[in-house]
Protein backbone atom coordinates (compact mmCIF):
# COMPACT_ATOMS: atom_id res chain seq x y z
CA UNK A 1 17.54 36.95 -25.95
CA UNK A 2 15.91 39.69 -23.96
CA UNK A 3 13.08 38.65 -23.63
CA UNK A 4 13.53 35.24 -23.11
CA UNK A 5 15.71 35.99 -20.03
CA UNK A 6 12.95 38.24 -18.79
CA UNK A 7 10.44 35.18 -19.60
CA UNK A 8 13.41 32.41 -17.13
CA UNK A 9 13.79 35.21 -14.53
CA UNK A 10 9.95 35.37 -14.29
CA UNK A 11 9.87 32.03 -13.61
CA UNK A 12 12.01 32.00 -10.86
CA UNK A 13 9.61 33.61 -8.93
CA UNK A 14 6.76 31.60 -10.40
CA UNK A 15 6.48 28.52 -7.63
CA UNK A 16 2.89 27.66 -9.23
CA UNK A 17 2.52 24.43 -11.47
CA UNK A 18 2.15 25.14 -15.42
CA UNK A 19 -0.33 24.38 -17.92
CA UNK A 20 1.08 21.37 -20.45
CA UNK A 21 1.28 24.07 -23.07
CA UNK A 22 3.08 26.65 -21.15
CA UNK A 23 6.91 27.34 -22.05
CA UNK A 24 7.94 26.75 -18.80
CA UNK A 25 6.72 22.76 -18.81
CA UNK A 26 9.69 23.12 -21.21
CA UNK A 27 11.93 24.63 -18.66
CA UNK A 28 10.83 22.53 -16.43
CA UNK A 29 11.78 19.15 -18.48
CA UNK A 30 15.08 21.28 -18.95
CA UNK A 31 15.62 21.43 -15.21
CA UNK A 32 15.08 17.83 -14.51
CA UNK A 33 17.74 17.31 -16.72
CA UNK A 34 20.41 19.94 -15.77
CA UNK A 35 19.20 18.54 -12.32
CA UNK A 36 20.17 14.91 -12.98
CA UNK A 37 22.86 15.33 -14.62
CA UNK A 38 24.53 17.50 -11.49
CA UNK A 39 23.47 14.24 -9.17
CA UNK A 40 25.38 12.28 -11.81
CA UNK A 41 28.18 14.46 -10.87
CA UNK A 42 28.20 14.57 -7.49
CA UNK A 43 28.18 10.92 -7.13
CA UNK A 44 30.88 10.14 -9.08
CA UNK A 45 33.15 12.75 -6.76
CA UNK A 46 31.62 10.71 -3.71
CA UNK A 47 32.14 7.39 -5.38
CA UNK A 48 35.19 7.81 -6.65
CA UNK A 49 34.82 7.63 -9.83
CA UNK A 50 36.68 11.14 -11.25
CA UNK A 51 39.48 11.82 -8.65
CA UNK A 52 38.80 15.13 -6.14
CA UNK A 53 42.40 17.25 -6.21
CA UNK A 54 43.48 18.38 -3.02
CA UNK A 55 46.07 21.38 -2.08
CA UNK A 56 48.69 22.05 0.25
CA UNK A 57 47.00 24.09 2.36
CA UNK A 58 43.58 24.34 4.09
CA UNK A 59 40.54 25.07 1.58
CA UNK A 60 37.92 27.13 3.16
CA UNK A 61 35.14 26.91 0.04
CA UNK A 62 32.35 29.41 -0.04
CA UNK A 63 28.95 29.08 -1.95
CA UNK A 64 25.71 28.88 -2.57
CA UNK A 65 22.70 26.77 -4.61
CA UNK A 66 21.46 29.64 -6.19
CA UNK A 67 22.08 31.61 -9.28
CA UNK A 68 23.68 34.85 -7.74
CA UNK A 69 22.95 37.55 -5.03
CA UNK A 70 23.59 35.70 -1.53
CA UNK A 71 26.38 37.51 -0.71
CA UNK A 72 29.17 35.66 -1.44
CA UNK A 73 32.06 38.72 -1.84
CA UNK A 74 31.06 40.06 1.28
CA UNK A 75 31.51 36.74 3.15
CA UNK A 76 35.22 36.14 1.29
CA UNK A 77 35.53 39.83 2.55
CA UNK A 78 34.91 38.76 5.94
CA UNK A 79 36.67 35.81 5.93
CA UNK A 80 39.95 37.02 4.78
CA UNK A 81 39.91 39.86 6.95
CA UNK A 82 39.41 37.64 9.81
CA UNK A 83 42.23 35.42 8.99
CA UNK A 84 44.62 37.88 8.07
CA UNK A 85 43.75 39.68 11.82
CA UNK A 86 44.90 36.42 13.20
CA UNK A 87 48.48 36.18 11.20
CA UNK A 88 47.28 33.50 8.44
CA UNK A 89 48.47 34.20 5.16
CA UNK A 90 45.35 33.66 3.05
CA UNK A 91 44.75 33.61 -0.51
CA UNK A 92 41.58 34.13 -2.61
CA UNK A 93 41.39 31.83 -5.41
CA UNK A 94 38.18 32.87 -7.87
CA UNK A 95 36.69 31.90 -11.16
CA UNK A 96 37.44 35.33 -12.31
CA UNK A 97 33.86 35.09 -13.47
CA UNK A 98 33.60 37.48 -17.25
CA UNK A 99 37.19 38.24 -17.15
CA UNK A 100 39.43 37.78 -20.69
CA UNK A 101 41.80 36.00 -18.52
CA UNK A 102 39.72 33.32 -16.60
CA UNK A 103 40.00 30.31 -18.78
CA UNK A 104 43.71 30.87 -18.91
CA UNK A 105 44.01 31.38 -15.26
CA UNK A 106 46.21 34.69 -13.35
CA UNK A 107 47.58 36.28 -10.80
CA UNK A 108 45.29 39.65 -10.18
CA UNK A 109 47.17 40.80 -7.14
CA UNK A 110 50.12 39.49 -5.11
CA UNK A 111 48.70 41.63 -2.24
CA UNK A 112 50.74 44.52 -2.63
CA UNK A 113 49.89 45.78 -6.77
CA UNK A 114 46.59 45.06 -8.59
CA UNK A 115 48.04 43.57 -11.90
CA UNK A 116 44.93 43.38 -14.25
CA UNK A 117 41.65 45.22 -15.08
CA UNK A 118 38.24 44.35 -14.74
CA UNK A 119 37.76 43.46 -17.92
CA UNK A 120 40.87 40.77 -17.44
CA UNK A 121 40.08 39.26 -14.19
CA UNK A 122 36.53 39.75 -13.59
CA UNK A 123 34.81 42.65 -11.20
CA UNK A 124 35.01 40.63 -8.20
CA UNK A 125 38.41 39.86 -8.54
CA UNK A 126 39.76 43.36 -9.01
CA UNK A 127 37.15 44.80 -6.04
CA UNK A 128 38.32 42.20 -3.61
CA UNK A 129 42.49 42.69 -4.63
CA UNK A 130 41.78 46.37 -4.32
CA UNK A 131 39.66 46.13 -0.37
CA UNK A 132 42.25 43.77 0.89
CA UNK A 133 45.81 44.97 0.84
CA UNK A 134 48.21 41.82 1.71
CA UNK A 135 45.68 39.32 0.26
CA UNK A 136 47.06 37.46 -3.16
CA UNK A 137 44.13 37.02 -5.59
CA UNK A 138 44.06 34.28 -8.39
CA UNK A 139 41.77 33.50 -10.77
CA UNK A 140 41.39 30.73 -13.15
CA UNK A 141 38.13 28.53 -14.40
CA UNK A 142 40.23 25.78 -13.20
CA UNK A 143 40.04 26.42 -9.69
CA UNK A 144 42.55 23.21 -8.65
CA UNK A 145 45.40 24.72 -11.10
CA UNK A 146 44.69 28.46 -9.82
CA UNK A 147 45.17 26.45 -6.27
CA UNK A 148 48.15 25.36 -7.24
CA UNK A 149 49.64 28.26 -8.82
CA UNK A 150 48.59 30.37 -5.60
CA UNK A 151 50.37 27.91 -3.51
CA UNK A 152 54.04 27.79 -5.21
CA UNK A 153 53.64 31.52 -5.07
CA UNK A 154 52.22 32.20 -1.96
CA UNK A 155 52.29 29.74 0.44
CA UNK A 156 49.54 30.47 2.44
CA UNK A 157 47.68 28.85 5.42
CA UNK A 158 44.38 29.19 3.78
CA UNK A 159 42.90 29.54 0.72
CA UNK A 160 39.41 30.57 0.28
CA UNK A 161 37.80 29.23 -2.91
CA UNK A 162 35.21 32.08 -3.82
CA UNK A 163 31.53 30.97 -5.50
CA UNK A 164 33.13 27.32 -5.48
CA UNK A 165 30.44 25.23 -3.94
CA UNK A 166 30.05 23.57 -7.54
CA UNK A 167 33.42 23.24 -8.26
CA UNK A 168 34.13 19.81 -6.67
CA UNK A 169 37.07 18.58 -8.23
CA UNK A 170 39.08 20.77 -5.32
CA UNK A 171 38.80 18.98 -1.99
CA UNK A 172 37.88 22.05 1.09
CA UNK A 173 38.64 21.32 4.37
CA UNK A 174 35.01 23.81 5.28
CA UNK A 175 32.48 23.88 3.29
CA UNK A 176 30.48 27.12 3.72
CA UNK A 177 26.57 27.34 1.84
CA UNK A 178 24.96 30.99 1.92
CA UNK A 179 21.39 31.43 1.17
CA UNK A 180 18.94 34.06 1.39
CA UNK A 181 16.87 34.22 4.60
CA UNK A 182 13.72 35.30 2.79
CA UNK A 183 14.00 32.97 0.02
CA UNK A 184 16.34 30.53 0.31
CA UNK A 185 16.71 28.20 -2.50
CA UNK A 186 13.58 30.31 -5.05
CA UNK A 187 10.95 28.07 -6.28
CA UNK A 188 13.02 24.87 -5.51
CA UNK A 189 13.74 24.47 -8.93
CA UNK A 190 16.73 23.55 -11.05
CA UNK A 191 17.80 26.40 -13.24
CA UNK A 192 16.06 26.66 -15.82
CA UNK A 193 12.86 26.66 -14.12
CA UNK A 194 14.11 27.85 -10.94
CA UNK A 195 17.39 29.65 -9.69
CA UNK A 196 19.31 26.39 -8.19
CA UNK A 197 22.11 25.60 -9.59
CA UNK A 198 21.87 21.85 -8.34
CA UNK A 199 19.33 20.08 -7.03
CA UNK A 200 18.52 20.37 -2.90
CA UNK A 201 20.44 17.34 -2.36
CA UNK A 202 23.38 19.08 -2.92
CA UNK A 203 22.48 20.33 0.77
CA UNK A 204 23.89 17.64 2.46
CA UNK A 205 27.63 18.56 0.94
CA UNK A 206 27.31 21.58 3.05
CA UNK A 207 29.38 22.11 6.60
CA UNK A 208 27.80 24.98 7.86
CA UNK A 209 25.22 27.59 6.52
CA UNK A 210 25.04 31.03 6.82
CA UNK A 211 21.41 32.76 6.00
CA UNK A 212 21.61 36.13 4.57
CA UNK A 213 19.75 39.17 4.81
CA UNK A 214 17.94 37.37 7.70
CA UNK A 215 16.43 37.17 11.44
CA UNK A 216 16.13 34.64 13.90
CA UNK A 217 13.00 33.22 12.86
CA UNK A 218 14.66 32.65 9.06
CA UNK A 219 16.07 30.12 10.59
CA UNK A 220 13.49 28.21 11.94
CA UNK A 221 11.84 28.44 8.73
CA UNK A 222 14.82 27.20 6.45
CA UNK A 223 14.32 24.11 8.59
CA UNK A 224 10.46 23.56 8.12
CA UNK A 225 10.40 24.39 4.50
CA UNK A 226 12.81 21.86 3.44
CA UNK A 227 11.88 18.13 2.21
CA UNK A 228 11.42 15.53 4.84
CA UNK A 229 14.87 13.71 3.34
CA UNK A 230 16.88 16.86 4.08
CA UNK A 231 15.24 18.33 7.17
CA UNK A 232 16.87 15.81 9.36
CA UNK A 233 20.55 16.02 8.60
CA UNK A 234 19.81 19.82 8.00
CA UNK A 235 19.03 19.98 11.78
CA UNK A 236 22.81 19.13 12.73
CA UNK A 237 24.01 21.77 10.65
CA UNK A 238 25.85 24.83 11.81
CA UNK A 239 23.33 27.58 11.21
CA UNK A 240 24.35 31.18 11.16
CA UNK A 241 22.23 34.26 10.62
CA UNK A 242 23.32 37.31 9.17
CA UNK A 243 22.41 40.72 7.67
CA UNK A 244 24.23 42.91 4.76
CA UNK A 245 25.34 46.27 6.65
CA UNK A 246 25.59 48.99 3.83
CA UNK A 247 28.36 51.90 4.04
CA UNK A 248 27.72 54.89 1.82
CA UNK A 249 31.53 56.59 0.37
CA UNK A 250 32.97 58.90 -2.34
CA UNK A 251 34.49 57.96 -5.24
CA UNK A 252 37.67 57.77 -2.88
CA UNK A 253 36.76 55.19 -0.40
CA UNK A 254 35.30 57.56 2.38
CA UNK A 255 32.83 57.26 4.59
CA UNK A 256 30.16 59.78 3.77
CA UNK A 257 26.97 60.69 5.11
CA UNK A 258 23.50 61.38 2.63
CA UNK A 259 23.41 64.81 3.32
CA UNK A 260 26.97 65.23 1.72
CA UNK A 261 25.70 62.95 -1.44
CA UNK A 262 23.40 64.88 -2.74
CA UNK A 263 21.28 64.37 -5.30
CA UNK A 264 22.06 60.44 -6.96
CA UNK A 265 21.11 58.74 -9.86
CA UNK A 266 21.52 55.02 -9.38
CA UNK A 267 22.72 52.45 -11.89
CA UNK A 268 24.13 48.95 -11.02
CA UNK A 269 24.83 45.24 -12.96
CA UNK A 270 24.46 42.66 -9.90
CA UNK A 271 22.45 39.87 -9.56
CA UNK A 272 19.88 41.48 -7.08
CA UNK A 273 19.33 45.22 -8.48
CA UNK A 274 16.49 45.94 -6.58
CA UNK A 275 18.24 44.99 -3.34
CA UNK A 276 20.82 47.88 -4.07
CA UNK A 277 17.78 50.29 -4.82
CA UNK A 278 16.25 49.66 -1.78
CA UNK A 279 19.62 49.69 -0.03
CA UNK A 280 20.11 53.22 -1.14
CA UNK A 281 17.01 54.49 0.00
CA UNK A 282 17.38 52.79 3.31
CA UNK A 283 20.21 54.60 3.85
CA UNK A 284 18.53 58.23 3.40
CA UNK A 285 20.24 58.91 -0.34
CA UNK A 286 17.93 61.48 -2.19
CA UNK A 287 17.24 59.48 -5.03
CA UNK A 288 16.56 61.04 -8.68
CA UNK A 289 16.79 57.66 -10.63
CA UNK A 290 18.33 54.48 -12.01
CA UNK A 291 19.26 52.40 -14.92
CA UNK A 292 19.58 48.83 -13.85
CA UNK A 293 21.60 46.12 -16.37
CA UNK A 294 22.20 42.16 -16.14
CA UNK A 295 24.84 40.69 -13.30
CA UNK A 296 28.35 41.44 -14.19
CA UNK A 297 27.68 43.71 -17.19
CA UNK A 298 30.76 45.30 -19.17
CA UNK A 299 29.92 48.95 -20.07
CA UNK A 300 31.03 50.96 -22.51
CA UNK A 301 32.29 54.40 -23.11
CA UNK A 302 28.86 55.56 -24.77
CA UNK A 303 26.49 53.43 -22.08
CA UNK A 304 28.48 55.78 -19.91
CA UNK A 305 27.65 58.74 -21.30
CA UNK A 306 24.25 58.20 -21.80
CA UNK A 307 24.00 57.06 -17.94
CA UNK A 308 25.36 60.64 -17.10
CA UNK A 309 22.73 62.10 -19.78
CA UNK A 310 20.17 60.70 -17.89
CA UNK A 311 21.31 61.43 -14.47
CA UNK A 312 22.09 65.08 -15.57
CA UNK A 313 18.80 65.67 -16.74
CA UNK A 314 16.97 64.25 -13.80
CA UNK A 315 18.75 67.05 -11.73
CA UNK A 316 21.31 64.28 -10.06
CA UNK A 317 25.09 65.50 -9.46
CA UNK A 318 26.38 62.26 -8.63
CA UNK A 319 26.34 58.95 -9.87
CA UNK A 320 25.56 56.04 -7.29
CA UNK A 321 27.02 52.22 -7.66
CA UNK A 322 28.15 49.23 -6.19
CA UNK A 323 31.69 48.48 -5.23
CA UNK A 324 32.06 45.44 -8.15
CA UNK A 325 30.42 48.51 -10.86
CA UNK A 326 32.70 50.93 -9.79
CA UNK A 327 35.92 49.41 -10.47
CA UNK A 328 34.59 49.07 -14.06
CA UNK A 329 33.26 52.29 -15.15
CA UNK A 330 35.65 55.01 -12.48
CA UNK A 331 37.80 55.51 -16.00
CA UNK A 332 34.74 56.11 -18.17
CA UNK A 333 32.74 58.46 -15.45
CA UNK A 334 33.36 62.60 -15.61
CA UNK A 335 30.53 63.00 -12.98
CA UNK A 336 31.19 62.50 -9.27
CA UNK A 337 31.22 58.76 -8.55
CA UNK A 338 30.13 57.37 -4.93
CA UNK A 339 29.27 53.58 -4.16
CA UNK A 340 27.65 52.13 -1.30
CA UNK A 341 29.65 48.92 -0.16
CA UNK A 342 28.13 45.70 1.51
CA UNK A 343 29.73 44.01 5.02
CA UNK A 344 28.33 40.89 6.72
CA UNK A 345 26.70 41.50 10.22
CA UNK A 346 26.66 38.32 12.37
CA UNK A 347 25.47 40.17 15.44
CA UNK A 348 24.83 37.62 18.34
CA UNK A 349 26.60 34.72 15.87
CA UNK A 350 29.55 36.69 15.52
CA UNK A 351 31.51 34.31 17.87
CA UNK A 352 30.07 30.99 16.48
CA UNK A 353 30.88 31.82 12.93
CA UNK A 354 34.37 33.01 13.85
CA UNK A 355 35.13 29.84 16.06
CA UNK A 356 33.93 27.71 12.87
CA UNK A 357 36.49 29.84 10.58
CA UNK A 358 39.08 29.03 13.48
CA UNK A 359 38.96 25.40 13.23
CA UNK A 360 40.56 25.76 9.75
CA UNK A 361 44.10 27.75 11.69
């Protein structure tokens, strides 16, 4: 399974054509289907055809096309912060994406206690209950009847719907699409070939945009490199542009400079690895090395210990991770434990984005 992973992610960044013979004609034929068969979906939400579930409060939905690594968290983050500073009572509703739990659907956090693990709700779920005191967090697969539940028990003003852009039996009231600046939508391909997880069409569902990791000129060229069908209602669209603003703390949640670090050995299991490498140097950390896994992994005691191994031997004193790895692995770890946390920067869009997030008060 290993390698055929590493063969699909490959891929993604593959936006040649392929020889007949080549496995990923196969993906390809693969992708055309998983592609048609979201249209299929789509249209019978627009047309009627399977009923779209609304709740008793505003639905803020945030998303993207992509398999992964947009930003998503960070932009709930934002979101919720924003509305809570303004006296909403807001609720995150989430898949609860790897946790025991999701299919049956929970409560993670009433706002006040953290009720479940990692390993129950998901690593999102637990990182987001645990940065947002006075927030409820539910979970469920079923993202209506997780609605639902977080309505009789919380009655909030808004609910954001986290990585829910697919999930269109809930109605939203805004309709929020992230995509990477640099590479918005991969190859343009439906996974398996490529990383979307619906075709481009899927677009035109969208309220507003938000580019991440970007610059102004990102956004001109999300415009041109779209297909002529999409570039004119694209155009209309409320485009924001935004960068990921990395904060370097201890194990406790504090700020801390480089200097204090030390030497780090870096391990992480997001979708974008590499991103969180280069974050680290970016920030100054004296790096010793790193040990990298799949998006959402669920460690172990010994994959700990072997980690630390590793780390120890490569002269490191302290282990370096990401805020979703470090709610996993803080019981597991004996060496110091720091994590470098992600925050959206609108900059100069910082009032248009909020004014679109105010329309929903």
């Amino acid at each position: 399974m290993g390698k055929m992973t590493d063969y699909i992610e490959q891929a993604f960044d593959d936006d040649g054509t392929s020889a007949l013979a080549s496995p990923k004609t196969l993906l390809l034929g693969l992708s055309r289907v998983y592609g048609a068969l979201g249209r299929v979906k789509r249209m019978a939400y627009e047309r009627g055809v399977l009923e779209t579930k609304r709740l008793p409060a505003r639905v803020v939905a945030i998303g993207n096309l992509t398999a992964g690594g947009t930003g998503k968290t960070p932009m709930t983050l934002f979101a919720a912060r924003w509305y809570q500073a303004r006296g909403a009572k807001v609720v995150i509703v989430s898949r609860g994406y790897g946790g025991s739990l999701s299919k049956r659907g929970a409560v993670v956090s009433d706002g006040d206690v953290v009720f479940l693990s990692p390993f129950e709700a998901g690593d999102e779920p637990v990182m987001m209950a645990e940065q947002l005191p006075g927030v409820p967090v539910v979970i469920g697969s079923d993202r209506y009847a997780a609605g639902m539940e977080a309505c009789d028990r919380f009655c909030p003003d808004v609910v954001l719907l986290d990585d829910a852009y697919q999930h269109i039996r809930l109605g939203r009231d805004l309709n929020i699409l992230l995509a990477d600046g640099k590479r918005p939508f991969g190859n343009g391909h439906v996974l398996p070939r490529g990383p979307l997880r619906e075709p481009l069409s899927a677009l035109s569902q969208a309220d507003a945009v938000v580019l991440t990791r970007a610059d102004t000129e990102d956004v001109a060229s999300f415009i041109d490199n779209l297909p002529d069908p999409l570039r004119a209602g694209a155009q209309s669209l409320p485009l924001f542009c935004s960068t990921h603003h990395l904060d370097l703390s201890d194990g406790e949640g504090s700020p801390m400079e480089p200097e204090a670090l030390g030497a780090a050995f870096l391990f992480s299991g997001i979708a974008k690895n590499h991103a969180f490498e280069a974050g680290a140097h970016a920030l100054g950390v004296t790096v010793k090395g790193g040990h990298f896994f799949d998006d959402h992994h669920a460690y172990t005691e010994a994959e700990m210990a072997g980690i630390e191994a590793e780390a120890r031997g490569l002269g490191a004193r302290v282990l370096l991770t990401t805020d979703k790895d470090r709610v996993k692995v803080r019981s597991m770890a004996s060496m110091p434990l720091a994590t470098i946390s992600v925050s959206m920067n609108f900059k100069e869009d910082l009032s248009r984005i909020t004014a679109l997030l105010a329309t929903q008060l």
